[in-house]
C-alpha atoms as a PDB file:
ATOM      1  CA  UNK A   1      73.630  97.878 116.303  1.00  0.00           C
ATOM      2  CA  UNK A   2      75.817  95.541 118.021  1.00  0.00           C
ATOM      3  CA  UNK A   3      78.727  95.836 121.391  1.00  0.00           C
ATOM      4  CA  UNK A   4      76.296  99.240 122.528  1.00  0.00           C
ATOM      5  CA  UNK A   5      77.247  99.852 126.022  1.00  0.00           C
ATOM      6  CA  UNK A   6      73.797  99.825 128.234  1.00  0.00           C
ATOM      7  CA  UNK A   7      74.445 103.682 129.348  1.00  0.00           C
ATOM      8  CA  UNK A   8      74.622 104.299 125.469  1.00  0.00           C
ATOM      9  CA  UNK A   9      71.164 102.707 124.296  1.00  0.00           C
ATOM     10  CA  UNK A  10      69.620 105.205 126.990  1.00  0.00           C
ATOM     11  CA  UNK A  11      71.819 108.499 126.203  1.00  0.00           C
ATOM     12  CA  UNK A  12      72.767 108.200 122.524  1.00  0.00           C
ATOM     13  CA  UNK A  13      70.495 107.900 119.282  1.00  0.00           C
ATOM     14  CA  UNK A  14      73.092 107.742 116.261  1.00  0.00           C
ATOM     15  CA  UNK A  15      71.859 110.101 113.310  1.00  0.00           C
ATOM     16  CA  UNK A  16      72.462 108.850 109.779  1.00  0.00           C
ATOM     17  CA  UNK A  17      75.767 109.496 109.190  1.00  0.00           C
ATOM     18  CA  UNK A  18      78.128 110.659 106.080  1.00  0.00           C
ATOM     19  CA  UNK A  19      81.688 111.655 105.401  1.00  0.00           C
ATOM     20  CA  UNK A  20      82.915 114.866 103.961  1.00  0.00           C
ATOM     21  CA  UNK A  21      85.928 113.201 102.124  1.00  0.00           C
ATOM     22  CA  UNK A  22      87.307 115.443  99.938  1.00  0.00           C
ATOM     23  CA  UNK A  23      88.068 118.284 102.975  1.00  0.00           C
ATOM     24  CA  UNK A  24      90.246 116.658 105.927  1.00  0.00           C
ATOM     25  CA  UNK A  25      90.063 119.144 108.367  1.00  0.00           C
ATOM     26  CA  UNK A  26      86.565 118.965 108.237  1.00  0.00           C
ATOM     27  CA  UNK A  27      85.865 115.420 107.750  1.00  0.00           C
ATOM     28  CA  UNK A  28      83.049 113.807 109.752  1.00  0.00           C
ATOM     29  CA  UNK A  29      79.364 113.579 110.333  1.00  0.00           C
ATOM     30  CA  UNK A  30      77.090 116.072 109.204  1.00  0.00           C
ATOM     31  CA  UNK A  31      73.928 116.929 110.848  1.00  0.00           C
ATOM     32  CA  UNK A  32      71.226 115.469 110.872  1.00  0.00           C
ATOM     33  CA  UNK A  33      68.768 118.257 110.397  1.00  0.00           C
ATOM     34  CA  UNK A  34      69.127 122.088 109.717  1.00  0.00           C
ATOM     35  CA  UNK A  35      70.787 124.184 107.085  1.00  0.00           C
ATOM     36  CA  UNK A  36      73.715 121.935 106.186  1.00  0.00           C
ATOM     37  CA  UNK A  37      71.696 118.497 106.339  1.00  0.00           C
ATOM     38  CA  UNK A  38      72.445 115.806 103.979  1.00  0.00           C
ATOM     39  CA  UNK A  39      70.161 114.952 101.305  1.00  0.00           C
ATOM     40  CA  UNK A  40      68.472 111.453 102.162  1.00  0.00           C
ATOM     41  CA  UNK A  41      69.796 108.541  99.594  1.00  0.00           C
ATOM     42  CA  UNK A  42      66.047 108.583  98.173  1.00  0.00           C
ATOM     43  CA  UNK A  43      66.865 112.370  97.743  1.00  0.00           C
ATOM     44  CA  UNK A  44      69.958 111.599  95.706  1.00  0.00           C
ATOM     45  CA  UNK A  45      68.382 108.474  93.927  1.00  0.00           C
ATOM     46  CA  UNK A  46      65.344 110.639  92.702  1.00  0.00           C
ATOM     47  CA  UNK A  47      67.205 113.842  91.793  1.00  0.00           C
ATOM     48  CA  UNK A  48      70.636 111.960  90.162  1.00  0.00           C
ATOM     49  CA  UNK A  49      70.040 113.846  86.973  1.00  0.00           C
ATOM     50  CA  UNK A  50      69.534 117.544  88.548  1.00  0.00           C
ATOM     51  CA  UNK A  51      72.198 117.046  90.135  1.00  0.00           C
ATOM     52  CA  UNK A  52      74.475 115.660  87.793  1.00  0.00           C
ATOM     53  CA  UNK A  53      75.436 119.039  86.807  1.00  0.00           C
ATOM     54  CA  UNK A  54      77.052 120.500  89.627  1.00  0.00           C
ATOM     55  CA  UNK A  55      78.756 117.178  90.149  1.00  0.00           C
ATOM     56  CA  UNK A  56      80.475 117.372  87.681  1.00  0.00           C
ATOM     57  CA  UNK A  57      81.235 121.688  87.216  1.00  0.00           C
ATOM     58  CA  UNK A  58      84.378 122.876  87.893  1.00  0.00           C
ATOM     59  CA  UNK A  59      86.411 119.622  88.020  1.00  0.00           C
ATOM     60  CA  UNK A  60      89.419 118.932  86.133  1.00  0.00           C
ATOM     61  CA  UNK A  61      89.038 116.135  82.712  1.00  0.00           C
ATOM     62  CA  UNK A  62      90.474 113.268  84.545  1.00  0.00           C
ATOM     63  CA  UNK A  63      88.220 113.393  87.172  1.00  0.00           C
ATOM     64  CA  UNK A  64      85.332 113.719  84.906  1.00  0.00           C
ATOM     65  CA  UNK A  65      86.632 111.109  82.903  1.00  0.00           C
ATOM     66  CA  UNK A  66      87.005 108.528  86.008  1.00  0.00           C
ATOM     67  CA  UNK A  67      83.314 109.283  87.564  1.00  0.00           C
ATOM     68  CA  UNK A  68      81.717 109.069  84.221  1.00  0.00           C
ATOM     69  CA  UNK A  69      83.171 105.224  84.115  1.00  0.00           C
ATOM     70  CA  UNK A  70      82.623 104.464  87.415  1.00  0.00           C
ATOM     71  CA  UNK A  71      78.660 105.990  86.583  1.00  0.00           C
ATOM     72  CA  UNK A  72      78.754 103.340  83.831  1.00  0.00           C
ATOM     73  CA  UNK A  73      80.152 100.650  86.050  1.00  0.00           C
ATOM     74  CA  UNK A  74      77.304 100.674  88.538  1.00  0.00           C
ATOM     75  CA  UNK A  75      74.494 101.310  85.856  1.00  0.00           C
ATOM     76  CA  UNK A  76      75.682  97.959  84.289  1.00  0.00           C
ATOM     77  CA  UNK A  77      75.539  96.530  87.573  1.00  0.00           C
ATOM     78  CA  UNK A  78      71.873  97.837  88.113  1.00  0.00           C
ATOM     79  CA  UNK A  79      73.273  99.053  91.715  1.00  0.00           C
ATOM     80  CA  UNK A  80      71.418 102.298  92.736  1.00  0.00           C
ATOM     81  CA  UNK A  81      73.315 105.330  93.771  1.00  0.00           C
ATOM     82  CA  UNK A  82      73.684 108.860  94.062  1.00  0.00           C
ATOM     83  CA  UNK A  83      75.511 112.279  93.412  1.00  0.00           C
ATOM     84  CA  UNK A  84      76.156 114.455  96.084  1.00  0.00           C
ATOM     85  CA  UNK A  85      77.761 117.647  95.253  1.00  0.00           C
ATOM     86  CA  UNK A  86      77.205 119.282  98.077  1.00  0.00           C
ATOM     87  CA  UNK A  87      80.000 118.097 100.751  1.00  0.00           C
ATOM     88  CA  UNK A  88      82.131 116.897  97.998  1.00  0.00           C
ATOM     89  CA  UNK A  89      81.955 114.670  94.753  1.00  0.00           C
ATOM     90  CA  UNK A  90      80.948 111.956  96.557  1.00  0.00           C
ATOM     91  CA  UNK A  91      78.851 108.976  94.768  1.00  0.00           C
ATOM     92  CA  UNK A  92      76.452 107.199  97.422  1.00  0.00           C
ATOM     93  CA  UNK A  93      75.578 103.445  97.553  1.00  0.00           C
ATOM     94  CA  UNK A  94      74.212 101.542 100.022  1.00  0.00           C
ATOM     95  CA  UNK A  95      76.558  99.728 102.250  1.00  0.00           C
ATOM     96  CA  UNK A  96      74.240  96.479 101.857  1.00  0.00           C
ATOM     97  CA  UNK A  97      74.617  96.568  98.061  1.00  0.00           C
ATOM     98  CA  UNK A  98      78.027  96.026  98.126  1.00  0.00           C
ATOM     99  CA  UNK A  99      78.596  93.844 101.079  1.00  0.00           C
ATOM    100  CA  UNK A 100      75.286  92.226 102.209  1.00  0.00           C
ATOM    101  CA  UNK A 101      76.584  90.600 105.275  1.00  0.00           C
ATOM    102  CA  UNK A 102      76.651  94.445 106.862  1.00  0.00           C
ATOM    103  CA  UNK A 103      72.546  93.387 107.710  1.00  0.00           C
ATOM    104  CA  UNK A 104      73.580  90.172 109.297  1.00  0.00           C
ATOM    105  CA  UNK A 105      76.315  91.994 111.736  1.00  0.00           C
ATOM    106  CA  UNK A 106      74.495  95.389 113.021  1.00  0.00           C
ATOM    107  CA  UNK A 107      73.826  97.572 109.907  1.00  0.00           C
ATOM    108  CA  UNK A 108      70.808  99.158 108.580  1.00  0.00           C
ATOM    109  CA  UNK A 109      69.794  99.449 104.832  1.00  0.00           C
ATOM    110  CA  UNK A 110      70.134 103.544 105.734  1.00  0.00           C
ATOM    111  CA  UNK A 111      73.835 102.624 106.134  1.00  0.00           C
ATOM    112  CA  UNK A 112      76.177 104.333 103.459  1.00  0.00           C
ATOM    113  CA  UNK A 113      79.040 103.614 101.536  1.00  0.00           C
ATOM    114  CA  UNK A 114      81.015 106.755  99.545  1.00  0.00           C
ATOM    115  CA  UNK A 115      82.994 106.090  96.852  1.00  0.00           C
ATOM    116  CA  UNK A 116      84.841 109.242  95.623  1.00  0.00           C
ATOM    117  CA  UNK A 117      88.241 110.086  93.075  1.00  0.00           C
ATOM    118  CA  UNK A 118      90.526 111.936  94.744  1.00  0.00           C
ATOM    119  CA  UNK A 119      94.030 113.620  92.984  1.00  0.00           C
ATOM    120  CA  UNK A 120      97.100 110.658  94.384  1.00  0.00           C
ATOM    121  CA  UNK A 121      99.685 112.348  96.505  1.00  0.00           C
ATOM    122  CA  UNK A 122     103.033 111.395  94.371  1.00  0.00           C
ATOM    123  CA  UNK A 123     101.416 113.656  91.525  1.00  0.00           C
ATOM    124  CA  UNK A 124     100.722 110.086  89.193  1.00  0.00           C
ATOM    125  CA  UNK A 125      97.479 109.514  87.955  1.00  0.00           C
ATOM    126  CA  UNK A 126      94.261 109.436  90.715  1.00  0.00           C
ATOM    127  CA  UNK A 127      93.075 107.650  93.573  1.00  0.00           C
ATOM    128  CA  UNK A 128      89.885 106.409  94.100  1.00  0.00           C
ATOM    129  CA  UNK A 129      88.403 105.772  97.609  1.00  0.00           C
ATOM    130  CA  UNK A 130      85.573 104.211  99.151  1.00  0.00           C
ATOM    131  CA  UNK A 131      84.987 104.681 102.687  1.00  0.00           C
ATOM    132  CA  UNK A 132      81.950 103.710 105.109  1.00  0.00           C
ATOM    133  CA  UNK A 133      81.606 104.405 109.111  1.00  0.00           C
ATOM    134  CA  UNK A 134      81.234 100.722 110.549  1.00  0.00           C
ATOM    135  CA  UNK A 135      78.149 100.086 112.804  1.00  0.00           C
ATOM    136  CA  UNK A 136      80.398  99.214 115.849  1.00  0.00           C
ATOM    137  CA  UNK A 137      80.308 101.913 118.864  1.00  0.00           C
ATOM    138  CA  UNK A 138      80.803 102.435 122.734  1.00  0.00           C
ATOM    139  CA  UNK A 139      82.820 103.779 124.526  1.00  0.00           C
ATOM    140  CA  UNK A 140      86.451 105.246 123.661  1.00  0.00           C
ATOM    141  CA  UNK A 141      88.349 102.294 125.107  1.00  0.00           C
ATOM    142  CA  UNK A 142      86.795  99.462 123.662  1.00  0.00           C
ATOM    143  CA  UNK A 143      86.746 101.238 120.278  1.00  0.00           C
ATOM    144  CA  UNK A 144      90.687 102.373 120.725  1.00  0.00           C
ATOM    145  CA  UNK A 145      90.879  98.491 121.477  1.00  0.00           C
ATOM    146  CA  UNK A 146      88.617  97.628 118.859  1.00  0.00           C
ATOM    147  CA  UNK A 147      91.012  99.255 116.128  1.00  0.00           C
ATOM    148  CA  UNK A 148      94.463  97.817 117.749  1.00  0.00           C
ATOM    149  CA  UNK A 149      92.922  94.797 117.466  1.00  0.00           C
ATOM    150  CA  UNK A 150      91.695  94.665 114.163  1.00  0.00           C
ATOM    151  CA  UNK A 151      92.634  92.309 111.083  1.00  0.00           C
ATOM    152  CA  UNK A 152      95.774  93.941 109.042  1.00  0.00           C
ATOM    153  CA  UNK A 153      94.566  93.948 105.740  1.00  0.00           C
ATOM    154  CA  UNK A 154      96.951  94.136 102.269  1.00  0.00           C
ATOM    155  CA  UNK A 155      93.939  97.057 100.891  1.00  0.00           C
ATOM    156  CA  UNK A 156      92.005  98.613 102.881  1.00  0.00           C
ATOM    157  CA  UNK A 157      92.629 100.093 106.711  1.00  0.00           C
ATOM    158  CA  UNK A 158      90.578 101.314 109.843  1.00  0.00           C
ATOM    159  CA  UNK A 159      91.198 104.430 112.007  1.00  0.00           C
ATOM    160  CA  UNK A 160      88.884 106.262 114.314  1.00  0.00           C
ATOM    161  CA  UNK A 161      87.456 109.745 113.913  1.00  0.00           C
ATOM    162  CA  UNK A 162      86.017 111.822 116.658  1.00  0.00           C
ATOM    163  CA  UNK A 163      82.057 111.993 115.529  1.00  0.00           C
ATOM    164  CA  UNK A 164      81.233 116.361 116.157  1.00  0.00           C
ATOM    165  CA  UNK A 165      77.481 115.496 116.436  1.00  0.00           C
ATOM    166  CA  UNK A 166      77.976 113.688 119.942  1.00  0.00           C
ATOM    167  CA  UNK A 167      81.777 113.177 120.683  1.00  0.00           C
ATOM    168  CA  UNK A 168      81.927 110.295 120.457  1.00  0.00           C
ATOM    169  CA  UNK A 169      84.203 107.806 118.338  1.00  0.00           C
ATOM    170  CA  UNK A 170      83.576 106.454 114.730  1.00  0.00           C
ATOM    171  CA  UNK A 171      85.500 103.368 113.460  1.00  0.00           C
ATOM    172  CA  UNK A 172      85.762 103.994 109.652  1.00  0.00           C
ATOM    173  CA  UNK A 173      87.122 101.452 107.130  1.00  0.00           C
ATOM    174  CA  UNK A 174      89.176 103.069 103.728  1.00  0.00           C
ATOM    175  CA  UNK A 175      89.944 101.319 101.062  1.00  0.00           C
ATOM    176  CA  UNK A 176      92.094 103.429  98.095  1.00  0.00           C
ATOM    177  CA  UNK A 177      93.341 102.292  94.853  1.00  0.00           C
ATOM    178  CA  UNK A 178      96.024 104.101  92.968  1.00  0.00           C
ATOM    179  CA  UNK A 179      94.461 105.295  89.125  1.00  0.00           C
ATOM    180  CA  UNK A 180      97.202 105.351  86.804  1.00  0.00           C
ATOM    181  CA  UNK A 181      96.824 105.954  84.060  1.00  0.00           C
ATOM    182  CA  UNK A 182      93.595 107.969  85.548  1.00  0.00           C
ATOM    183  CA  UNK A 183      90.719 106.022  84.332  1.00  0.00           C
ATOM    184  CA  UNK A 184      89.015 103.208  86.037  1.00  0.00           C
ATOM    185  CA  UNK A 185      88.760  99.906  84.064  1.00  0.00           C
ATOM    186  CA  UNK A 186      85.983  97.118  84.376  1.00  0.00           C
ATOM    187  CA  UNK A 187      88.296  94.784  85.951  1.00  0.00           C
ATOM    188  CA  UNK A 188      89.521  97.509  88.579  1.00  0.00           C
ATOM    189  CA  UNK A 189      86.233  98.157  89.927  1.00  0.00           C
ATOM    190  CA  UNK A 190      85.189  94.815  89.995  1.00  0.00           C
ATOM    191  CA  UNK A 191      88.061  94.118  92.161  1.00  0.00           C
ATOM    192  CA  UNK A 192      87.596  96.952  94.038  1.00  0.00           C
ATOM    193  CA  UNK A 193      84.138  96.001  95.150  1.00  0.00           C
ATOM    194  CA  UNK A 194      85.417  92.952  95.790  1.00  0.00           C
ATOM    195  CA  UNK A 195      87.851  93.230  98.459  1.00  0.00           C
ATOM    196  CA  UNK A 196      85.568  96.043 100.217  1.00  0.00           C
ATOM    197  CA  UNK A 197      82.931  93.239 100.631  1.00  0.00           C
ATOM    198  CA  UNK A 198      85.980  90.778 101.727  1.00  0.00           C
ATOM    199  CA  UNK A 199      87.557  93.109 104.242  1.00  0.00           C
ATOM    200  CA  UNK A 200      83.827  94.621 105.276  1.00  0.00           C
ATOM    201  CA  UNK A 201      82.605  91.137 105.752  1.00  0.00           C
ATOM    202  CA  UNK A 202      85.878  90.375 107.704  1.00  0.00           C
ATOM    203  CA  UNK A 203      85.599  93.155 110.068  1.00  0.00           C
ATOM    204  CA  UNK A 204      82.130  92.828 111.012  1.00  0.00           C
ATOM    205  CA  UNK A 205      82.452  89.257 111.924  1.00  0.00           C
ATOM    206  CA  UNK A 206      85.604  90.020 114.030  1.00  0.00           C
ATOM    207  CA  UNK A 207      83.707  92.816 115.607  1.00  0.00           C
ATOM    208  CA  UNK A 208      80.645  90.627 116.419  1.00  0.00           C
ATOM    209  CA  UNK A 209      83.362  88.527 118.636  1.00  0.00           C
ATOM    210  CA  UNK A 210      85.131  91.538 120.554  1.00  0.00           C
ATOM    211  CA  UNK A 211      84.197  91.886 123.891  1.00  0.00           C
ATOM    212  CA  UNK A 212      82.467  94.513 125.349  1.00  0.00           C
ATOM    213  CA  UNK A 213      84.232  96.748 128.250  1.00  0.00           C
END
């Protein structure tokens, strides 16, 4: 944890966080504990297979189609991840397998990165989307100043999201590719990975020099 204002270290203790992507009136952390808690990673790593089936019930070919390739893409890679059918199809992977420099600029190997196909809005083909909440808080003005000042990039994109567990803000980086025809390829995802561990890596090391309030 990096830029943490000094009232913060006292007053705030940041649960493990994770997106609900696939419902945006209701995106944003869940809790930490209780009825609705997320499942660990190790939860999701050690049950992949009991849960693969409600993954992938009740969703139309194409998106079958897509997460069964991306599933294959990983595997080759030997990267570990999980299913989580609970808050959405999400597939989980640690933010640190895909961009190691997040432990060198304030993550945690508990930080997350969700990858997830989502239907593209002109009606063509899919989108796929990866998104992870940045380890980069304090207080609303240095993180509104924190995203106007941020690198433009030609992928992916920041924006801020109210956090409902403490009210406080979340910067969260996107990065979406179009699918069309709706089926990932091996070149696709490698370049997808790639630029998320470019712009990630970019970010963090821009964040590292922003000054706190």
């Amino acid at each position: 944890m990096h830029n943490v204002m000094t009232q913060d270290k006292d007053d705030r203790k940041r649960p493990q966080l994770r997106l609900v992507v696939n419902n945006p009136e209701l995106r944003g952390s869940r809790p930490a504990t209780g009825e609705d808690a997320s499942m660990p990673f190790e939860v999701l790593i050690a049950k992949r297979h009991e849960l693969r089936a409600d993954f992938y019930t009740g969703i139309a070919p194409q998106h079958v189609k897509a997460y069964e390739r991306i599933e294959r893409h990983l595997e080759r890679r030997g990267w570990l991840y999980g299913l989580d059918p609970q808050h959405g199809r999400l597939m989980v992977i640690p933010a640190a397998t895909v961009c190691p420099e997040v432990l060198e600029h304030g993550g945690s190997p508990q930080d997350e990165l969700l990858l997830f196909v989502a239907d593209d809005p002109t009606g063509l083909g899919l989108c796929l989307c990866l998104e992870m909440i940045l380890p980069f808080w304090s207080d609303d003005a240095v993180m509104e100043e924190a995203l106007i000042y941020a690198p433009i990039y030609p992928y992916g994109s920041l924006f801020l999201e109210e956090n409902k567990n403490d009210g406080y803000l979340d910067l969260i980086y996107r990065l979406s590719f179009p699918l069309y025809p709706p089926a990932p390829t091996e070149r696709l995802l490698e370049k997808l990975f790639a630029v998320a561990r470019y712009e990630l890596r970019e970010t963090l090391i821009g964040l590292d020099e922003f000054p706190e309030a």
